[in-house]
PDB file of N, CA and C in Angstrom:
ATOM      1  N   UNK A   1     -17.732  18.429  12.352  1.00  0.00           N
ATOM      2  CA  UNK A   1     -16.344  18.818  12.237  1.00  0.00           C
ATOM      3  C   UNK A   1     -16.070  19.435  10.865  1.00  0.00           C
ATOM      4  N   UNK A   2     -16.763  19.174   9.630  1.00  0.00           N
ATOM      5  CA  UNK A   2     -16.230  19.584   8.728  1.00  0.00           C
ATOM      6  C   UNK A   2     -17.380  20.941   8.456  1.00  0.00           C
ATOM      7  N   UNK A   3     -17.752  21.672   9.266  1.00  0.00           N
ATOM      8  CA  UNK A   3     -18.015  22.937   9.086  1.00  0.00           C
ATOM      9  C   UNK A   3     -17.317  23.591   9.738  1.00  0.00           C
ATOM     10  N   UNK A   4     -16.283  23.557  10.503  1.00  0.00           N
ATOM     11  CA  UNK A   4     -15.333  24.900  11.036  1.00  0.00           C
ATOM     12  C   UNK A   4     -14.595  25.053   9.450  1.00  0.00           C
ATOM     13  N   UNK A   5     -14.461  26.820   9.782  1.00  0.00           N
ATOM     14  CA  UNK A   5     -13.812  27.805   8.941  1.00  0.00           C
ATOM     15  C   UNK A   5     -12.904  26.875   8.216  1.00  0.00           C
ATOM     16  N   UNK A   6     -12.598  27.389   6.898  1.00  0.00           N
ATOM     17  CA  UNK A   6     -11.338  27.314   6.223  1.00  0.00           C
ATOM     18  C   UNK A   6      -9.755  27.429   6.732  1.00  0.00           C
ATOM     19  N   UNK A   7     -10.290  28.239   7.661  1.00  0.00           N
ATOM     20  CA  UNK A   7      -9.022  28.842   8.121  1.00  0.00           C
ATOM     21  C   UNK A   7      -8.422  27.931   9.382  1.00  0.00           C
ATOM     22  N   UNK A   8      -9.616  27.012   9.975  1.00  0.00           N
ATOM     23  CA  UNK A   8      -8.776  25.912  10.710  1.00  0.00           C
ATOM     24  C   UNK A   8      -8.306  25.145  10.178  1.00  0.00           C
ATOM     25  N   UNK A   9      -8.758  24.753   9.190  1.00  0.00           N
ATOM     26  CA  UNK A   9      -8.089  23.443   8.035  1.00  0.00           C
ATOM     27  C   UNK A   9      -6.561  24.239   7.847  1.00  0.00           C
ATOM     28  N   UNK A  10      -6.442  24.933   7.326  1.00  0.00           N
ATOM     29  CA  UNK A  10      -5.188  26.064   7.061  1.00  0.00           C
ATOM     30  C   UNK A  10      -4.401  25.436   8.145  1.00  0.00           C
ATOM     31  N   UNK A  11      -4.917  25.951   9.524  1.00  0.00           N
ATOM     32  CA  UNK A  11      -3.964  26.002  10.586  1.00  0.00           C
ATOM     33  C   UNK A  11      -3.632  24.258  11.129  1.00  0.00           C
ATOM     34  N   UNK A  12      -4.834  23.784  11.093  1.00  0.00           N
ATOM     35  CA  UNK A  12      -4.252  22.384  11.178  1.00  0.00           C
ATOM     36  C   UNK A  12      -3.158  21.916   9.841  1.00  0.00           C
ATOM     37  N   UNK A  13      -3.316  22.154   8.565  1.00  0.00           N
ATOM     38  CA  UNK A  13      -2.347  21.993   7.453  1.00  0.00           C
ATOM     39  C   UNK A  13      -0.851  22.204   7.790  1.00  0.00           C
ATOM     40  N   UNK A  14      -1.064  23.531   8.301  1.00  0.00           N
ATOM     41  CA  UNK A  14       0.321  24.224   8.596  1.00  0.00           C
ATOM     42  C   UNK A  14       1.123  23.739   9.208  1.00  0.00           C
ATOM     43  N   UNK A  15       0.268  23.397  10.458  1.00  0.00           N
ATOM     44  CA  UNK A  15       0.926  22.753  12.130  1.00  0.00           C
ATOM     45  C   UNK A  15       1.206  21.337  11.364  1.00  0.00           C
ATOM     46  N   UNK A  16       0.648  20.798  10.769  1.00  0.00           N
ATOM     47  CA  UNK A  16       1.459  18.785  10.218  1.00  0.00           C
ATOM     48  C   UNK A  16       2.927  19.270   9.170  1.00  0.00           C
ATOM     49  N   UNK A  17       2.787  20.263   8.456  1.00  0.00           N
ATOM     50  CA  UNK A  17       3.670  20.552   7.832  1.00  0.00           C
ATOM     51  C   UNK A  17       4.471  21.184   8.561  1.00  0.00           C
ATOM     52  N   UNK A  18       4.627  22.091   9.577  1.00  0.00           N
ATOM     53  CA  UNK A  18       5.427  22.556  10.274  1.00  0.00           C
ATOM     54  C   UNK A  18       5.978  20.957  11.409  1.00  0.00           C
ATOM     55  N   UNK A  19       5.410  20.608  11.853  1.00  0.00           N
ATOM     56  CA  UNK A  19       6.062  18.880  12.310  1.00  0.00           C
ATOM     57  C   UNK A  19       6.479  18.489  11.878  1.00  0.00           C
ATOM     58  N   UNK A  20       6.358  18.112  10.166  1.00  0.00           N
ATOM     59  CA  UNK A  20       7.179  16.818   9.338  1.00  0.00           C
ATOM     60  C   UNK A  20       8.470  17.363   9.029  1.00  0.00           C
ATOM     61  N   UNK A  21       8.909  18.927   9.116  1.00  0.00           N
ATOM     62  CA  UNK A  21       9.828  19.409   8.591  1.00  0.00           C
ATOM     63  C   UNK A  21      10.273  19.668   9.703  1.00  0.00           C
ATOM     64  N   UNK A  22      10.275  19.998  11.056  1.00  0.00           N
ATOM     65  CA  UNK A  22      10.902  19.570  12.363  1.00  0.00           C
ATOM     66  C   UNK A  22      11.450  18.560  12.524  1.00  0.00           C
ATOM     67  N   UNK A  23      10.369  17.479  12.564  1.00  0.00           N
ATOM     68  CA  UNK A  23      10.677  16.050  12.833  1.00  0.00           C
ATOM     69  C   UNK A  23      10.339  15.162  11.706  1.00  0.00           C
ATOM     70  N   UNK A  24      11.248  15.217  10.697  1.00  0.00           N
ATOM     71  CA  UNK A  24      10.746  13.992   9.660  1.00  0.00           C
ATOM     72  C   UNK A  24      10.420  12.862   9.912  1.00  0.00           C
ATOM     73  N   UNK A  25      10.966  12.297  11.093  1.00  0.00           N
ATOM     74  CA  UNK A  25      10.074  11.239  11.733  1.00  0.00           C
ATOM     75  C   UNK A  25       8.463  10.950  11.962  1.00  0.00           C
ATOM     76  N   UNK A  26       7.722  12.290  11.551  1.00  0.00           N
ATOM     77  CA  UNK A  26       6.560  12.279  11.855  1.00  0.00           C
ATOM     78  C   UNK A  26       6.206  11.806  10.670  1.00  0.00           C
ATOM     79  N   UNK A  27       6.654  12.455   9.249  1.00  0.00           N
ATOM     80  CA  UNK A  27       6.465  12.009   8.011  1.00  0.00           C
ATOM     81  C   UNK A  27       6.319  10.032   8.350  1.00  0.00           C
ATOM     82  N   UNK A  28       7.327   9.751   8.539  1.00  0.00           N
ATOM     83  CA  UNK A  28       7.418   8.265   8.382  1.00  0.00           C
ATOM     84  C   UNK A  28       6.438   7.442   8.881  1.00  0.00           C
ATOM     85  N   UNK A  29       5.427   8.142  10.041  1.00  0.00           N
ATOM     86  CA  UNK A  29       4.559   7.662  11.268  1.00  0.00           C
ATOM     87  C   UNK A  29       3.247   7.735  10.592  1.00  0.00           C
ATOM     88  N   UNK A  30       3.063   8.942   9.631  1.00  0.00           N
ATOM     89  CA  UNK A  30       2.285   9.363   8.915  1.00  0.00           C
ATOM     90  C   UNK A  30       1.953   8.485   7.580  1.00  0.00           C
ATOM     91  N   UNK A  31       2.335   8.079   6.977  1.00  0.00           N
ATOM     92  CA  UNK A  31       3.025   7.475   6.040  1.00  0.00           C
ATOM     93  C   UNK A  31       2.601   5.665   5.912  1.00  0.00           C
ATOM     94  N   UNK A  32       2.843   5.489   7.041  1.00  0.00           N
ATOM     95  CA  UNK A  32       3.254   3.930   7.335  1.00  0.00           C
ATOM     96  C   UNK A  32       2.334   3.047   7.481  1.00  0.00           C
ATOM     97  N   UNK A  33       0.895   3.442   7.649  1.00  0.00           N
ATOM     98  CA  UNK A  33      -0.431   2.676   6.974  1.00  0.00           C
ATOM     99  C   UNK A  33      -0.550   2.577   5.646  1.00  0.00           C
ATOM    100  N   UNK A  34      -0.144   3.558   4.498  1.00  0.00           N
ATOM    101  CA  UNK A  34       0.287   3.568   3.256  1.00  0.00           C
ATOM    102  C   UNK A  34       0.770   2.324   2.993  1.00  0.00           C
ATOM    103  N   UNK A  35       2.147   2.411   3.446  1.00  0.00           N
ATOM    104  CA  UNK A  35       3.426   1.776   3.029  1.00  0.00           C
ATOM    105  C   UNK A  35       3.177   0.302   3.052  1.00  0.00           C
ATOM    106  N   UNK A  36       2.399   0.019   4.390  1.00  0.00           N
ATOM    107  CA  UNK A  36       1.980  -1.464   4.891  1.00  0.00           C
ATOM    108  C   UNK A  36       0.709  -1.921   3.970  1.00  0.00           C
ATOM    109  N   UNK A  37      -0.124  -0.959   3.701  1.00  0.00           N
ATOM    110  CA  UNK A  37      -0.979  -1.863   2.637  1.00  0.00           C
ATOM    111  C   UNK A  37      -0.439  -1.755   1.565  1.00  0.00           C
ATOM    112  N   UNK A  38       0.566  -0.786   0.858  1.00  0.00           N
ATOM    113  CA  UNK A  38       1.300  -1.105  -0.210  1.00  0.00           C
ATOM    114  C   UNK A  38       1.963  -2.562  -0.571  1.00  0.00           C
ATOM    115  N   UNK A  39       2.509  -2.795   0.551  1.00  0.00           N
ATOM    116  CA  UNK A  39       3.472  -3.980   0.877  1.00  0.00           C
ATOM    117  C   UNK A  39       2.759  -5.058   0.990  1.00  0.00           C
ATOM    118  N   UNK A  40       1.477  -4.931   1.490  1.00  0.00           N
ATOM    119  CA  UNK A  40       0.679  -6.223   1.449  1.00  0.00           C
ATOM    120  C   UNK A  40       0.021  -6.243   0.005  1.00  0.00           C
ATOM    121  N   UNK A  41      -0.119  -4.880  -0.503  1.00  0.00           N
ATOM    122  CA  UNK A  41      -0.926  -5.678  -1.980  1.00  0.00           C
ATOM    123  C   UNK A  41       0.280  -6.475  -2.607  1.00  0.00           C
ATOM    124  N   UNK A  42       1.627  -5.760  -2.768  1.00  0.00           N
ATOM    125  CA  UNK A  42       2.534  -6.487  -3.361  1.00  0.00           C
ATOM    126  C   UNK A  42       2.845  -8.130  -3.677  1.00  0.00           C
ATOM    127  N   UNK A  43       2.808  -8.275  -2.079  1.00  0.00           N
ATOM    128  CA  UNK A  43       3.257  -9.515  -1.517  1.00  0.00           C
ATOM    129  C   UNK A  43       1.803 -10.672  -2.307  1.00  0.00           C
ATOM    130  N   UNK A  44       0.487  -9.759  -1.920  1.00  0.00           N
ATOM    131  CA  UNK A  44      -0.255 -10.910  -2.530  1.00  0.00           C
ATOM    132  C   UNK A  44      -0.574 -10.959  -4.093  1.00  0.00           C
ATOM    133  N   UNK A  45       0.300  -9.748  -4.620  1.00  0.00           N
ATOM    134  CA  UNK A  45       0.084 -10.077  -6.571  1.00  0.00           C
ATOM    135  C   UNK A  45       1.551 -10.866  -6.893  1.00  0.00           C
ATOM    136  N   UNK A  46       2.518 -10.787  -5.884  1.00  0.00           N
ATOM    137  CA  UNK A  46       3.823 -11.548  -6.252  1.00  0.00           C
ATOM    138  C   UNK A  46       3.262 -13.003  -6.124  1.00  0.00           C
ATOM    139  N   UNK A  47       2.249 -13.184  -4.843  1.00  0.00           N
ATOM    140  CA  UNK A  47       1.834 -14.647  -5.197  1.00  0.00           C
ATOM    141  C   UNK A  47       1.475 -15.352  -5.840  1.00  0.00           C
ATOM    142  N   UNK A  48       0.062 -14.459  -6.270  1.00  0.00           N
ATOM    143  CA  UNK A  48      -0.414 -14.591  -7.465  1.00  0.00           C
ATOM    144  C   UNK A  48      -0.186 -14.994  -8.368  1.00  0.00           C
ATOM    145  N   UNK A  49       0.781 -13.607  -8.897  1.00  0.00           N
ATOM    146  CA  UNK A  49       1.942 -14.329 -10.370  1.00  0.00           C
ATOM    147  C   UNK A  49       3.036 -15.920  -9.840  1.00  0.00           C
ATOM    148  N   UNK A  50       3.363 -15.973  -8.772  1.00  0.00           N
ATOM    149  CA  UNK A  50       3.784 -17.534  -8.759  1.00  0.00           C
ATOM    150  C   UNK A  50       3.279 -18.383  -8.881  1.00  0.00           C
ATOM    151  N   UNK A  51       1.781 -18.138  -8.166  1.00  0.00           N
ATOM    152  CA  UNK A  51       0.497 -19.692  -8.725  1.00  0.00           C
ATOM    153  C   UNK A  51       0.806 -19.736  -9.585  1.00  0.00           C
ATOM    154  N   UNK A  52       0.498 -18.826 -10.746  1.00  0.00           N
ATOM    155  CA  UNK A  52       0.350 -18.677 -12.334  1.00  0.00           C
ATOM    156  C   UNK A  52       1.927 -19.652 -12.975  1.00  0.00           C
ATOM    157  N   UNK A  53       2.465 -18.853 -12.395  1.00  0.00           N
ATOM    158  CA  UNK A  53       4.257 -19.258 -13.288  1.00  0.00           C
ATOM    159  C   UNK A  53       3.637 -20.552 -13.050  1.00  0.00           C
ATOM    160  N   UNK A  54       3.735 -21.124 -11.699  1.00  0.00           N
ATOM    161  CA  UNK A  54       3.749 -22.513 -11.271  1.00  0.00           C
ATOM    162  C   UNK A  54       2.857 -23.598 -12.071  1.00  0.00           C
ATOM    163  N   UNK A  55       1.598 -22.905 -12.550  1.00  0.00           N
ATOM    164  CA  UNK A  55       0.515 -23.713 -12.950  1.00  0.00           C
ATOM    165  C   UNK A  55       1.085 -23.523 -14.254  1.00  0.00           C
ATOM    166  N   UNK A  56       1.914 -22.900 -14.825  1.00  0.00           N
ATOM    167  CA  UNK A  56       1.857 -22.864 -16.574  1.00  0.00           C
ATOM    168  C   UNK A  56       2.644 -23.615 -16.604  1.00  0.00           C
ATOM    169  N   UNK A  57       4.164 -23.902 -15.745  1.00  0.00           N
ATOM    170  CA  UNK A  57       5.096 -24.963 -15.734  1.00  0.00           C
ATOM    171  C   UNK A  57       4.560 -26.453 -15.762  1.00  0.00           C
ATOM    172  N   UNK A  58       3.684 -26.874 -14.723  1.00  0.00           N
ATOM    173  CA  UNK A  58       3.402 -28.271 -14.819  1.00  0.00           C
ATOM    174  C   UNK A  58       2.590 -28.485 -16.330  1.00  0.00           C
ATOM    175  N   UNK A  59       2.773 -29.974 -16.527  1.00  0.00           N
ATOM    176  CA  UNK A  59       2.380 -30.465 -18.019  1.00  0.00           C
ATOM    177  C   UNK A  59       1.263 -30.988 -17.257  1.00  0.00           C
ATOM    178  N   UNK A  60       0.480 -31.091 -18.262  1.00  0.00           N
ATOM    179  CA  UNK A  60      -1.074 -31.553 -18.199  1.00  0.00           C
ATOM    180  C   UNK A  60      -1.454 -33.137 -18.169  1.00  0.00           C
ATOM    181  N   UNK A  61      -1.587 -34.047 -17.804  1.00  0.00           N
ATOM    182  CA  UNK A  61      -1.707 -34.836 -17.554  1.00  0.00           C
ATOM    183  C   UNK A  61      -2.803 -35.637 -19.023  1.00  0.00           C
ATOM    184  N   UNK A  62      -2.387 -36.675 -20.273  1.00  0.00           N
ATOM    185  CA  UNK A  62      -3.686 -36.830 -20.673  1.00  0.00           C
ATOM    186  C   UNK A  62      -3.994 -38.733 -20.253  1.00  0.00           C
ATOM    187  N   UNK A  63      -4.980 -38.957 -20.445  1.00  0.00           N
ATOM    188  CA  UNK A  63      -5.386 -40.180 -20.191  1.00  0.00           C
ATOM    189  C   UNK A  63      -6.202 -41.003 -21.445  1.00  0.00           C
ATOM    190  N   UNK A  64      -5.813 -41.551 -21.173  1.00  0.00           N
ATOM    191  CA  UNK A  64      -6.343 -42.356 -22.453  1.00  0.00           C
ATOM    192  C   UNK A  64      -5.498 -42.517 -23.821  1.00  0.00           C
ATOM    193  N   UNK A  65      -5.541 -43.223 -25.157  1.00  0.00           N
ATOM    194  CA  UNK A  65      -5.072 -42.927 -25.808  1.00  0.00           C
ATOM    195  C   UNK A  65      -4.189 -41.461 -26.515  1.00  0.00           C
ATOM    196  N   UNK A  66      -2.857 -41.628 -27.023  1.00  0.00           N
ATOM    197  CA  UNK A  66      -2.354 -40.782 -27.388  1.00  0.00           C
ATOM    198  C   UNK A  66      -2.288 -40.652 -28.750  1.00  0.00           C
TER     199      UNK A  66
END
C-alpha cells in the first residue's frame, strides 16, 4: 500500500479534509481515540499525584524510644 503514487495520498488527503469541513462530525470520530487515551493518561497521573499527596500527609510511625 505504501507504494501507490503521491498523488493518491493527495487524493485520499483531500477527500478527509473535504469530509471534516462538510461534516465536522467526522473531525470528532476522527479524533476520539486521541482524546480517550488522552483522558486515560490523565486520570492515571491525577492518581498518581493523589497516592503521593496521600503518602506525604500520613506521619510516620516511630517505635521505640523517642
Amino acid at each position: 500500500m505504501a507504494t501507490r503514487s503521491p498523488s493518491f495520498w493527495l487524493l485520499i488527503a483531500v477527500l478527509l479534509v473535504t469530509a471534516i469541513m462538510v461534516h465536522p462530525s467526522l473531525a470528532a470520530l476522527l479524533t476520539a481515540p486521541a482524546q480517550l487515551g488522552l483522558l486515560v493518561a490523565l486520570r492515571w497521573q491525577a492518581r498518581r499525584e493523589g497516592r503521593a499527596a496521600e503518602k506525604a500527609l500520613r506521619v510516620p510511625l516511630r517505635r521505640g524510644f523517642v
